[in-house]
PDB file of N, CA and C in Angstrom:
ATOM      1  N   UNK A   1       0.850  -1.174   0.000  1.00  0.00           N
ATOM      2  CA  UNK A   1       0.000   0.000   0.000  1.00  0.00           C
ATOM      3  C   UNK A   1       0.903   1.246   0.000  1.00  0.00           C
ATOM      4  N   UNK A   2       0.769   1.911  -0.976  1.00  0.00           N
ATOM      5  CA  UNK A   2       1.498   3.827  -0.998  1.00  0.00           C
ATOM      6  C   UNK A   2       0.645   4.221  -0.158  1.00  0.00           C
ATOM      7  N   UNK A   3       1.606   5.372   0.185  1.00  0.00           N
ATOM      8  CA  UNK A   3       1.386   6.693   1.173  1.00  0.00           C
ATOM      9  C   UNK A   3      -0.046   7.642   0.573  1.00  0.00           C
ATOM     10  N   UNK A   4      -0.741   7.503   1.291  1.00  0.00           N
ATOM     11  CA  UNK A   4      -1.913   8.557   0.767  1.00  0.00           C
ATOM     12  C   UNK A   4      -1.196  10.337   0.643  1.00  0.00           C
ATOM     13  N   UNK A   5      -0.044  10.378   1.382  1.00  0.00           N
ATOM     14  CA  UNK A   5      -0.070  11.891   1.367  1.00  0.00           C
ATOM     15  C   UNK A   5       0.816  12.003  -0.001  1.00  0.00           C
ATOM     16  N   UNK A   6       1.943  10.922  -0.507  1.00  0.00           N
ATOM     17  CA  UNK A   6       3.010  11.049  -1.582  1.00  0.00           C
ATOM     18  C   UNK A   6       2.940  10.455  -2.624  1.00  0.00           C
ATOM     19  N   UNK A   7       2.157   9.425  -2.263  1.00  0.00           N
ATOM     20  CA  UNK A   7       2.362   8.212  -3.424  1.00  0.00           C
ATOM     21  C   UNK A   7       3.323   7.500  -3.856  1.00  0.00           C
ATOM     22  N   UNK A   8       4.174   8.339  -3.047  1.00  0.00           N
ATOM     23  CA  UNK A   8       5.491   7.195  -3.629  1.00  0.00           C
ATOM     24  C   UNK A   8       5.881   6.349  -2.760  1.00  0.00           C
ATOM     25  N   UNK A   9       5.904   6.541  -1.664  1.00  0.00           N
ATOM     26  CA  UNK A   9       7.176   5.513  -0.066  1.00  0.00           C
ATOM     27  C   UNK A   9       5.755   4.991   0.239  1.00  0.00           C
ATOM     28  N   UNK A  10       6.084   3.424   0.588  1.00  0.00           N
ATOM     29  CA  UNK A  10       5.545   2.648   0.936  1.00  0.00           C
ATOM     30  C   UNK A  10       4.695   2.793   2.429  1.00  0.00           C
ATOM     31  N   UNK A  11       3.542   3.064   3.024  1.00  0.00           N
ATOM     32  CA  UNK A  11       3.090   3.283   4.028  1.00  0.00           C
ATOM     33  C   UNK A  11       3.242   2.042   4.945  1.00  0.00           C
ATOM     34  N   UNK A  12       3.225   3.057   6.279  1.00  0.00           N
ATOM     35  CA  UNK A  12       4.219   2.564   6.970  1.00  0.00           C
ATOM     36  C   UNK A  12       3.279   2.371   8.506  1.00  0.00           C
ATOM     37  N   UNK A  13       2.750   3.786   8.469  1.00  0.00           N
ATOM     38  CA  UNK A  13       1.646   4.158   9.625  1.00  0.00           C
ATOM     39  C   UNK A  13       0.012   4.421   9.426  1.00  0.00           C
ATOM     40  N   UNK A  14      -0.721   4.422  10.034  1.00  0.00           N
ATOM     41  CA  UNK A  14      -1.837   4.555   9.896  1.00  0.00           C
ATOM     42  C   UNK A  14      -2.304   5.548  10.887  1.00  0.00           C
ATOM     43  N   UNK A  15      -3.376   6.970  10.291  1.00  0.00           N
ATOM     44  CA  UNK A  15      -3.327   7.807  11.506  1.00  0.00           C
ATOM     45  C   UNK A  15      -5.317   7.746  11.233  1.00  0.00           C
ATOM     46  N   UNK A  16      -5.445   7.862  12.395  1.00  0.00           N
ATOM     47  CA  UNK A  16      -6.862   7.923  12.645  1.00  0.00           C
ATOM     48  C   UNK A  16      -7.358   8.803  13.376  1.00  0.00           C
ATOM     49  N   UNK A  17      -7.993   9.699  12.563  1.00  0.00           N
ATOM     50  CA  UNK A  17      -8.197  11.104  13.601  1.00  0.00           C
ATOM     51  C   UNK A  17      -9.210  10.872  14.351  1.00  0.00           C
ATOM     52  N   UNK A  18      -9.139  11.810  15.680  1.00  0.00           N
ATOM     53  CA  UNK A  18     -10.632  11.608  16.358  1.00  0.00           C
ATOM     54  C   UNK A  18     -11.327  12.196  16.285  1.00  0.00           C
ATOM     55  N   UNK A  19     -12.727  11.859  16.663  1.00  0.00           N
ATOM     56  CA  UNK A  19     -13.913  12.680  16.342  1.00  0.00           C
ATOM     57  C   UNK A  19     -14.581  12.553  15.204  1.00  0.00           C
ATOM     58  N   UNK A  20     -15.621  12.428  14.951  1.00  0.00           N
ATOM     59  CA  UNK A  20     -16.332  12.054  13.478  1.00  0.00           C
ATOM     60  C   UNK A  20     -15.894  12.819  12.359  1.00  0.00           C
ATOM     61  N   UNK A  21     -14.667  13.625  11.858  1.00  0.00           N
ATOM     62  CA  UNK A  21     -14.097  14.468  11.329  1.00  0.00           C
ATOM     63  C   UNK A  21     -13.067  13.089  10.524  1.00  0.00           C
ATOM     64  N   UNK A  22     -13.549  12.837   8.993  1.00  0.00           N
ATOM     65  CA  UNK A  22     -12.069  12.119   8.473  1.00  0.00           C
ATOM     66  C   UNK A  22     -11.947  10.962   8.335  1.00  0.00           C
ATOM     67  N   UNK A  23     -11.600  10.387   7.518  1.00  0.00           N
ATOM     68  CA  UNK A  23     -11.153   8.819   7.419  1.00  0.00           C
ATOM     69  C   UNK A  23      -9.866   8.591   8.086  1.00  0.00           C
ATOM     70  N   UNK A  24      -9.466   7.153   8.240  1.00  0.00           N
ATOM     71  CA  UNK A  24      -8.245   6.427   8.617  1.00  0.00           C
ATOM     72  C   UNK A  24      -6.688   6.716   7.529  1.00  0.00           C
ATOM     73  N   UNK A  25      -5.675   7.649   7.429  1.00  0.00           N
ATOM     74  CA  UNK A  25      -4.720   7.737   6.548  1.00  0.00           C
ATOM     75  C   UNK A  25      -3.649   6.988   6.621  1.00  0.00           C
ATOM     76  N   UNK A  26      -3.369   6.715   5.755  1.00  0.00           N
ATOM     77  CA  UNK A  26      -1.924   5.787   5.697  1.00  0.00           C
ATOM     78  C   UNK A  26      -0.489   6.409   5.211  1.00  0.00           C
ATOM     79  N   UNK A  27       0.357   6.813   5.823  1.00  0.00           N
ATOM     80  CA  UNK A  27       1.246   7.491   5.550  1.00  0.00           C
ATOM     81  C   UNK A  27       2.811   6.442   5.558  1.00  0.00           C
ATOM     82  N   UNK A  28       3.403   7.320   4.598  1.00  0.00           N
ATOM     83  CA  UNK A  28       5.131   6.829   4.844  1.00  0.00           C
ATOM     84  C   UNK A  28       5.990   7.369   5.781  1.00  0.00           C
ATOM     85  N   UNK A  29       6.918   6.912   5.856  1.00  0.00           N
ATOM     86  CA  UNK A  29       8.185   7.930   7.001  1.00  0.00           C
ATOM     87  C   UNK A  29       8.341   8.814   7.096  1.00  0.00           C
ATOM     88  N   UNK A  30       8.390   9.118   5.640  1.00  0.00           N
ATOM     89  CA  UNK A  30       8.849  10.595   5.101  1.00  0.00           C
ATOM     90  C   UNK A  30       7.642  11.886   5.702  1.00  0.00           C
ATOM     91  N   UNK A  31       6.668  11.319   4.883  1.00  0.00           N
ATOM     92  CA  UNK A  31       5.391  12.015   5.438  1.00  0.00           C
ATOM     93  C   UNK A  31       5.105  12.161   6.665  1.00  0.00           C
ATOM     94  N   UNK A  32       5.384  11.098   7.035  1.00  0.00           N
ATOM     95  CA  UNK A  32       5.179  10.981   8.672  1.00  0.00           C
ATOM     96  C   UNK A  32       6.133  12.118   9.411  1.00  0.00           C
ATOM     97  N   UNK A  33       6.946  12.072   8.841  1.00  0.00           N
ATOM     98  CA  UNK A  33       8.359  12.774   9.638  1.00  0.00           C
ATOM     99  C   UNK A  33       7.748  14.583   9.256  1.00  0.00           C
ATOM    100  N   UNK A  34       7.492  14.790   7.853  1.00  0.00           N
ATOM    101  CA  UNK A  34       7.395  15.912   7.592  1.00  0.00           C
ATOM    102  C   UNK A  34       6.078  16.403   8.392  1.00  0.00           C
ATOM    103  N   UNK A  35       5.238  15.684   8.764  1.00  0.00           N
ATOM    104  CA  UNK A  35       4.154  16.160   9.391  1.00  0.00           C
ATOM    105  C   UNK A  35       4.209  16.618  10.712  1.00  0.00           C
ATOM    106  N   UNK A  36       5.421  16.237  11.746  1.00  0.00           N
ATOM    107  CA  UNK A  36       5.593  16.263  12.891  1.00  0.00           C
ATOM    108  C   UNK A  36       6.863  17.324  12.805  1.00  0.00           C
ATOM    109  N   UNK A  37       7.266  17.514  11.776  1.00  0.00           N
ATOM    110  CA  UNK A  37       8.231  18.423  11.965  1.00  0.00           C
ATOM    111  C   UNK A  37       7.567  19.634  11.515  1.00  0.00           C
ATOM    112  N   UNK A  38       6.392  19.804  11.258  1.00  0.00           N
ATOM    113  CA  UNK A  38       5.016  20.696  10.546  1.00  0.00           C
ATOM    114  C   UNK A  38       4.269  20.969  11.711  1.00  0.00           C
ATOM    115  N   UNK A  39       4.300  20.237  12.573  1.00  0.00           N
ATOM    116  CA  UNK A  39       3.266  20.455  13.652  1.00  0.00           C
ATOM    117  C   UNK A  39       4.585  21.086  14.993  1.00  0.00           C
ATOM    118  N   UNK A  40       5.550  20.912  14.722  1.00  0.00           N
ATOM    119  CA  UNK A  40       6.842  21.189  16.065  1.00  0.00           C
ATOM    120  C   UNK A  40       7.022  22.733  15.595  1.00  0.00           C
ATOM    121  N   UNK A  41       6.975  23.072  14.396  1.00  0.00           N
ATOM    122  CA  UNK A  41       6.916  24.323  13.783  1.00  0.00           C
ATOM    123  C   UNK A  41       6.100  25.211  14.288  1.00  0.00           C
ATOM    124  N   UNK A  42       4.772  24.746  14.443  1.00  0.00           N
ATOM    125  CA  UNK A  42       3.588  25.353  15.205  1.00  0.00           C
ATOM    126  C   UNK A  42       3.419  25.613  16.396  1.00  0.00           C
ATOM    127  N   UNK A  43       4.184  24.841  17.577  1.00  0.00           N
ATOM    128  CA  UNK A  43       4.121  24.294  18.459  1.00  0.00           C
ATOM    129  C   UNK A  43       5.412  24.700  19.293  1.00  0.00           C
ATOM    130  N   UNK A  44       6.260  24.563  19.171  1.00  0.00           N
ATOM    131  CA  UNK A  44       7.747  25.072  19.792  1.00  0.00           C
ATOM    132  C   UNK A  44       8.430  26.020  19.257  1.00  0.00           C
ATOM    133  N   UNK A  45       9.195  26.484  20.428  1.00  0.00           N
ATOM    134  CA  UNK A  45       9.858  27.670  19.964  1.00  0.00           C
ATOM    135  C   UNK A  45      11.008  27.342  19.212  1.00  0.00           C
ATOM    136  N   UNK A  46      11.844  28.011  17.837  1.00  0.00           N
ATOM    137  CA  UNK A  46      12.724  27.123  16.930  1.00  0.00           C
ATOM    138  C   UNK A  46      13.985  27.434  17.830  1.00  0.00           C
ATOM    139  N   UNK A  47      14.142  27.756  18.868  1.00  0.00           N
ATOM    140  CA  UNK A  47      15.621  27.461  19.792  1.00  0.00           C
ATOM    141  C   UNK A  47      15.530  26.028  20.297  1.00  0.00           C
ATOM    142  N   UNK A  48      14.162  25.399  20.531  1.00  0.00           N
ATOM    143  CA  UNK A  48      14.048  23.866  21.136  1.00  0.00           C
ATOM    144  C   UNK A  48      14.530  23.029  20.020  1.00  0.00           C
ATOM    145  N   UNK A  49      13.863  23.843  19.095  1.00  0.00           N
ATOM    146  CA  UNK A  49      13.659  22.798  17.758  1.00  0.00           C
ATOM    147  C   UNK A  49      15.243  22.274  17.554  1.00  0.00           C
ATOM    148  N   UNK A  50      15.625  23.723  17.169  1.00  0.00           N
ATOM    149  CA  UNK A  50      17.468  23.252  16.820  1.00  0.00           C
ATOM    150  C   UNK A  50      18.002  22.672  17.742  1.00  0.00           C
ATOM    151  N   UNK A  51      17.629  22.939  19.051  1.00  0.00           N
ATOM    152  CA  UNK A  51      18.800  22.220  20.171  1.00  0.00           C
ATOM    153  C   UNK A  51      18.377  20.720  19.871  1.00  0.00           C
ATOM    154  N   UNK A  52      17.275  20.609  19.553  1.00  0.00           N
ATOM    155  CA  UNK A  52      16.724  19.022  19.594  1.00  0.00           C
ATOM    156  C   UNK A  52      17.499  18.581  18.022  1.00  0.00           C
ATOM    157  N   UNK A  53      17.297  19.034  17.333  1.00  0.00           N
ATOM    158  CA  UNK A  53      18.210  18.591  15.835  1.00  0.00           C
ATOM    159  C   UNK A  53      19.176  18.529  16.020  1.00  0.00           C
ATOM    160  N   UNK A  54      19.852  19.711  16.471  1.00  0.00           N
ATOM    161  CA  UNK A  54      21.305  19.590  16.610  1.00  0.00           C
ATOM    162  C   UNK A  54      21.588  20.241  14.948  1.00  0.00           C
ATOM    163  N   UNK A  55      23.128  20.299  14.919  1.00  0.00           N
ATOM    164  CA  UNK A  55      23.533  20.949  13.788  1.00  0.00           C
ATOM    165  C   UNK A  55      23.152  20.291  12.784  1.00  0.00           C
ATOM    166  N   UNK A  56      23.176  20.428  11.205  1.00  0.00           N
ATOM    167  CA  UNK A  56      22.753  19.701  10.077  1.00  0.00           C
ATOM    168  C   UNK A  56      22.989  20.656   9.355  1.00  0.00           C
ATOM    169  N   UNK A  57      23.707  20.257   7.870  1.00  0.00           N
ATOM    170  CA  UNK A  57      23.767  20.731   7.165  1.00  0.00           C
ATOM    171  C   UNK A  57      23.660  20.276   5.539  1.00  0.00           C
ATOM    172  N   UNK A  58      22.814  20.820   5.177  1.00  0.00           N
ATOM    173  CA  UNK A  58      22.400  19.978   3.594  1.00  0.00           C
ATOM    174  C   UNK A  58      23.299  20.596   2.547  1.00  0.00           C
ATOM    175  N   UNK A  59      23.542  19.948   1.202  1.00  0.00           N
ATOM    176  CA  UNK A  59      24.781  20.407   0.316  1.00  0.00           C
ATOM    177  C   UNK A  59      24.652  21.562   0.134  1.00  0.00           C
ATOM    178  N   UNK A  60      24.070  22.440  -0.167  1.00  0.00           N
ATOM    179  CA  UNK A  60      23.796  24.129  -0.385  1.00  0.00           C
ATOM    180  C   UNK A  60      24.997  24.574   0.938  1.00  0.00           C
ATOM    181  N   UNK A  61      24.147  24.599   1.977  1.00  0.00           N
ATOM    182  CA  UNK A  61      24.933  25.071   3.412  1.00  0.00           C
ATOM    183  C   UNK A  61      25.684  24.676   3.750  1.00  0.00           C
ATOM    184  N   UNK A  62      26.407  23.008   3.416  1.00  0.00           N
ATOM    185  CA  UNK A  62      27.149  22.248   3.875  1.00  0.00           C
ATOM    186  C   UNK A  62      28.408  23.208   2.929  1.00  0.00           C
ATOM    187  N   UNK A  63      28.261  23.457   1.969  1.00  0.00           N
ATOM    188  CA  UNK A  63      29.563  24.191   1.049  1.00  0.00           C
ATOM    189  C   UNK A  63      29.978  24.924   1.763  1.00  0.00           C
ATOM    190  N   UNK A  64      28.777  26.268   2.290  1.00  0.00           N
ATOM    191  CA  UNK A  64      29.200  27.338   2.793  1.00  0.00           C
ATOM    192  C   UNK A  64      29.490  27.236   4.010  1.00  0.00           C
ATOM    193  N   UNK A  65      29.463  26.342   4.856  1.00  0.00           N
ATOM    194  CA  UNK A  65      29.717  26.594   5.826  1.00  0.00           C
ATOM    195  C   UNK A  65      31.495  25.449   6.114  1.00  0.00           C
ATOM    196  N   UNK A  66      31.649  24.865   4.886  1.00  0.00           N
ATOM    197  CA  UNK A  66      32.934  24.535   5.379  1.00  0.00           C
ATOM    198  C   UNK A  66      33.948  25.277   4.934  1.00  0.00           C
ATOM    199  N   UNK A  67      32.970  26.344   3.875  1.00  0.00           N
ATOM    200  CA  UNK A  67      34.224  27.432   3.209  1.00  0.00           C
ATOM    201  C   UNK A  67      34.347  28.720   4.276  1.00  0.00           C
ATOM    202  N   UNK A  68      33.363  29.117   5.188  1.00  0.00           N
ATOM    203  CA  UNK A  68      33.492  29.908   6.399  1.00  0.00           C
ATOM    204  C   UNK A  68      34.476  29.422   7.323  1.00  0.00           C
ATOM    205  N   UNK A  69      34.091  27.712   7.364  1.00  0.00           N
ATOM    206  CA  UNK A  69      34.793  27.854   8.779  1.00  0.00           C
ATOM    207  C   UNK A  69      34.374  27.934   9.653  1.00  0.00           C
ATOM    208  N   UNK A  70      34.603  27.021  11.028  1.00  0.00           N
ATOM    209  CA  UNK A  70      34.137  27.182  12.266  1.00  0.00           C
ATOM    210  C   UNK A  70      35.076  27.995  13.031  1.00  0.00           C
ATOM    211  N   UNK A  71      34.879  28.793  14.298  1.00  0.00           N
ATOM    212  CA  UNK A  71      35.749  29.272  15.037  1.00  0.00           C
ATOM    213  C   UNK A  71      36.450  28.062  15.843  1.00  0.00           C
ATOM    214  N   UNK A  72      36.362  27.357  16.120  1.00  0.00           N
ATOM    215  CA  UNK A  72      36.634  26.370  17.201  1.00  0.00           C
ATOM    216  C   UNK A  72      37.937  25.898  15.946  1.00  0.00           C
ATOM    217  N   UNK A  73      37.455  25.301  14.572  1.00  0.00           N
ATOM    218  CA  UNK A  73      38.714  24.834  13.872  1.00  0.00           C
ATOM    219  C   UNK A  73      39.603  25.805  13.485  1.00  0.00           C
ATOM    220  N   UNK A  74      39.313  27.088  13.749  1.00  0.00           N
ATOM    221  CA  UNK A  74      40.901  28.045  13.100  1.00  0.00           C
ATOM    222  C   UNK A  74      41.387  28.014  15.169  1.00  0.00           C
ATOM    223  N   UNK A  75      40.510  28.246  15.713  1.00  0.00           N
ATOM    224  CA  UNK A  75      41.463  28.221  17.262  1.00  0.00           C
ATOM    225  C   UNK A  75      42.304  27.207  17.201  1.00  0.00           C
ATOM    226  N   UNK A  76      42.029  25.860  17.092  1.00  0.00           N
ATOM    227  CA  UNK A  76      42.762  24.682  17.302  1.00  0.00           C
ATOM    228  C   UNK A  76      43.621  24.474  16.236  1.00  0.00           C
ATOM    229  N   UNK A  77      43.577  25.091  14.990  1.00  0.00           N
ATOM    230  CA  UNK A  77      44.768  25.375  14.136  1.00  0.00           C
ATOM    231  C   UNK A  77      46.669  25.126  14.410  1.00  0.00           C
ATOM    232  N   UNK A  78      47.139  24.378  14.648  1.00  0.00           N
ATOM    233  CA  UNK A  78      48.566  24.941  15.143  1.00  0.00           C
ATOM    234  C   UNK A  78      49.508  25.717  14.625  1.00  0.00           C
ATOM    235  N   UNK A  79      49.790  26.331  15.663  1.00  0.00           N
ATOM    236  CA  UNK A  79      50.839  27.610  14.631  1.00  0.00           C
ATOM    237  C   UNK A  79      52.021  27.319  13.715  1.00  0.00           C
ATOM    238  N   UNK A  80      51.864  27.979  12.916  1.00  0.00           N
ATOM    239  CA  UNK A  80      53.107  27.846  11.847  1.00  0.00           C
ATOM    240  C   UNK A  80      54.346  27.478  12.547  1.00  0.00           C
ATOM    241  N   UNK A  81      55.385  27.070  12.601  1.00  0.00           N
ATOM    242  CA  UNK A  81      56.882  27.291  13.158  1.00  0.00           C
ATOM    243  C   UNK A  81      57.326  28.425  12.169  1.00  0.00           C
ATOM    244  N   UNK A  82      58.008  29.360  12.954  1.00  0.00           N
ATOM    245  CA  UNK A  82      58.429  30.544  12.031  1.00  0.00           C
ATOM    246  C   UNK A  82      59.707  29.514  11.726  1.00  0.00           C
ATOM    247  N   UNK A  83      60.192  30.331  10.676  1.00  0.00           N
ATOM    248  CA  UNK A  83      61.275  29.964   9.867  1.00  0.00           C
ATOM    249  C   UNK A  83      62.776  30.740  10.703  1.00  0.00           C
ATOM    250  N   UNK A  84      63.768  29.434  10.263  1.00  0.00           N
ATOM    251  CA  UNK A  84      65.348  30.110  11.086  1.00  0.00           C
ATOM    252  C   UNK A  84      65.486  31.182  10.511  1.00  0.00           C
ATOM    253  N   UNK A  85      66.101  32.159  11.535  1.00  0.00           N
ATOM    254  CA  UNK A  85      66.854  33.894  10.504  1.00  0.00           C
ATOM    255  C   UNK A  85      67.836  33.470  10.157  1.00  0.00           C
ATOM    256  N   UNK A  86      67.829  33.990   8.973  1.00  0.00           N
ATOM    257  CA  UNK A  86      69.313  33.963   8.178  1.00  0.00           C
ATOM    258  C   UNK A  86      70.901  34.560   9.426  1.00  0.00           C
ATOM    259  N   UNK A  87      71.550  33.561   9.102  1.00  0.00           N
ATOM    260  CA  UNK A  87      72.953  34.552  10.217  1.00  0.00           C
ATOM    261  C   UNK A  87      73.342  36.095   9.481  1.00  0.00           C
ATOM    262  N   UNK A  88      74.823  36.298   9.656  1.00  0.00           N
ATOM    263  CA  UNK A  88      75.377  37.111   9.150  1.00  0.00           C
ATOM    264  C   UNK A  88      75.831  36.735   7.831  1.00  0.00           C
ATOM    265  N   UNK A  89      76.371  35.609   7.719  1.00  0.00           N
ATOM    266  CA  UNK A  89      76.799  34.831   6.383  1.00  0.00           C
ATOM    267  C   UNK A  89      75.439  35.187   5.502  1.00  0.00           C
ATOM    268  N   UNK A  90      74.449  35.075   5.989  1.00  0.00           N
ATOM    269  CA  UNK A  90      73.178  34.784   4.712  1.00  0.00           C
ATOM    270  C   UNK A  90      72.795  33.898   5.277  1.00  0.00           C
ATOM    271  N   UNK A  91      73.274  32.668   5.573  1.00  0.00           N
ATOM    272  CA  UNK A  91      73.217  31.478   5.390  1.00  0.00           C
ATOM    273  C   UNK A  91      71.810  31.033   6.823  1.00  0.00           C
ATOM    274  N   UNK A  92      70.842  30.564   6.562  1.00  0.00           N
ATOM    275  CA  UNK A  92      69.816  29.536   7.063  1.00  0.00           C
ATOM    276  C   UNK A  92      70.635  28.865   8.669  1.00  0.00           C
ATOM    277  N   UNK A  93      70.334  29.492  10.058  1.00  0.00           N
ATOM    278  CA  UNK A  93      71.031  28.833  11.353  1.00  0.00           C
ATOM    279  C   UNK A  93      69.853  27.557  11.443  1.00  0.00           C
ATOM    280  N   UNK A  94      70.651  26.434  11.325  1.00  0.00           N
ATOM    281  CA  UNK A  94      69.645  25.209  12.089  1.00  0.00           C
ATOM    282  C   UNK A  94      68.995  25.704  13.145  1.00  0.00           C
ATOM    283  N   UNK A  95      68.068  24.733  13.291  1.00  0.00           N
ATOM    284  CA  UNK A  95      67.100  24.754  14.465  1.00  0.00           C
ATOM    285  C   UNK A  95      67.986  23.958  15.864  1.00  0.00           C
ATOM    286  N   UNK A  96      67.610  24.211  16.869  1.00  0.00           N
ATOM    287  CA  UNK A  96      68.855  23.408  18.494  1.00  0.00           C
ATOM    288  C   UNK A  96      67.964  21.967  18.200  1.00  0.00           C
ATOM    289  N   UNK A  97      68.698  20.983  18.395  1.00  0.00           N
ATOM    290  CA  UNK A  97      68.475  19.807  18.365  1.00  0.00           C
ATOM    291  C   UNK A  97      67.854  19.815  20.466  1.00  0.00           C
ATOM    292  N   UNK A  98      66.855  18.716  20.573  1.00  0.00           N
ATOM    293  CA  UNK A  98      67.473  18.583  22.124  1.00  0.00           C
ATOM    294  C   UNK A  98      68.121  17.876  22.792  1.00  0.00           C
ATOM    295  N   UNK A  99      68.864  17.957  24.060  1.00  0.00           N
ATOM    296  CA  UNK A  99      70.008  17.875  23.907  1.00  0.00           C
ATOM    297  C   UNK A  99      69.833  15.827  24.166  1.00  0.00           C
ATOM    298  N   UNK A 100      68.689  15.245  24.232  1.00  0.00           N
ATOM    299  CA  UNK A 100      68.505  14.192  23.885  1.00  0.00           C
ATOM    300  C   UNK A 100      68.759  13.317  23.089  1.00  0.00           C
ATOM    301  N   UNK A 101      68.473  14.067  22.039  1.00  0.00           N
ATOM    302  CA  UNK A 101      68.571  13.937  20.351  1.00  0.00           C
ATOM    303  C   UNK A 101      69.989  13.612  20.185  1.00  0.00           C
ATOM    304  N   UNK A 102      70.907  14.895  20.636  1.00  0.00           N
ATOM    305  CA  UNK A 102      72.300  14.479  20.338  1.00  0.00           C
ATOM    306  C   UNK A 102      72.915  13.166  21.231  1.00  0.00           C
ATOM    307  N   UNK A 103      72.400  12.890  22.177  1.00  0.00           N
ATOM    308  CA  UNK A 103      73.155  11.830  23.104  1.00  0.00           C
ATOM    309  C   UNK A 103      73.080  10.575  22.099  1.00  0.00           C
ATOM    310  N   UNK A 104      72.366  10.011  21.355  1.00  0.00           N
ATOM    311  CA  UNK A 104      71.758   9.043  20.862  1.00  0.00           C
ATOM    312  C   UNK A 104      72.303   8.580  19.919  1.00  0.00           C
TER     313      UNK A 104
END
């Protein structure tokens, strides 16, 4: 049996309204899902809503938001190592070994 609300996804649930108002509907997941996320819309304030979702991001937003960037991933970033100064020669001073390194 298809979904009375889509026709396409296989029904899954059956909703039966009360009160002499309506027949018995047969819905899919999808439908099902979109209906309750239709009625939470109505019903809660959208700060519950998101805390209850949690983050999500679909390909549109998912682009932009990995081309923004989170703050948390540039904090945890590690810093560059600056580069040795040149001596007086010109010449590139190694970096100090520690003094571990050399025992070995």
């Amino acid at each position: 049996m298809l979904c009375d609300g889509c026709e396409a996804e296989e029904a899954a649930f059956t909703l039966i309204p009360t009160g002499a108002d309506g027949l018995p509907e047969s819905i899919g997941p999808g439908c099902f899902a979109r209906r309750g996320l239709a009625l939470a819309k109505l019903i809660l304030p959208a700060e519950e809503i998101a805390a209850e979702l949690g983050p999500m991001f679909v390909s549109p937003g998912r682009a932009e938001a990995l081309a923004k960037g989170s703050k948390r991933a540039r904090a945890e970033e590690p810093k560059a190592e600056p580069e040795p100064e040149p001596d007086q020669a010109g010449e590139a001073r190694p970096t100090e070994e520690p003094a571990a390194a050399s025992d070995a």
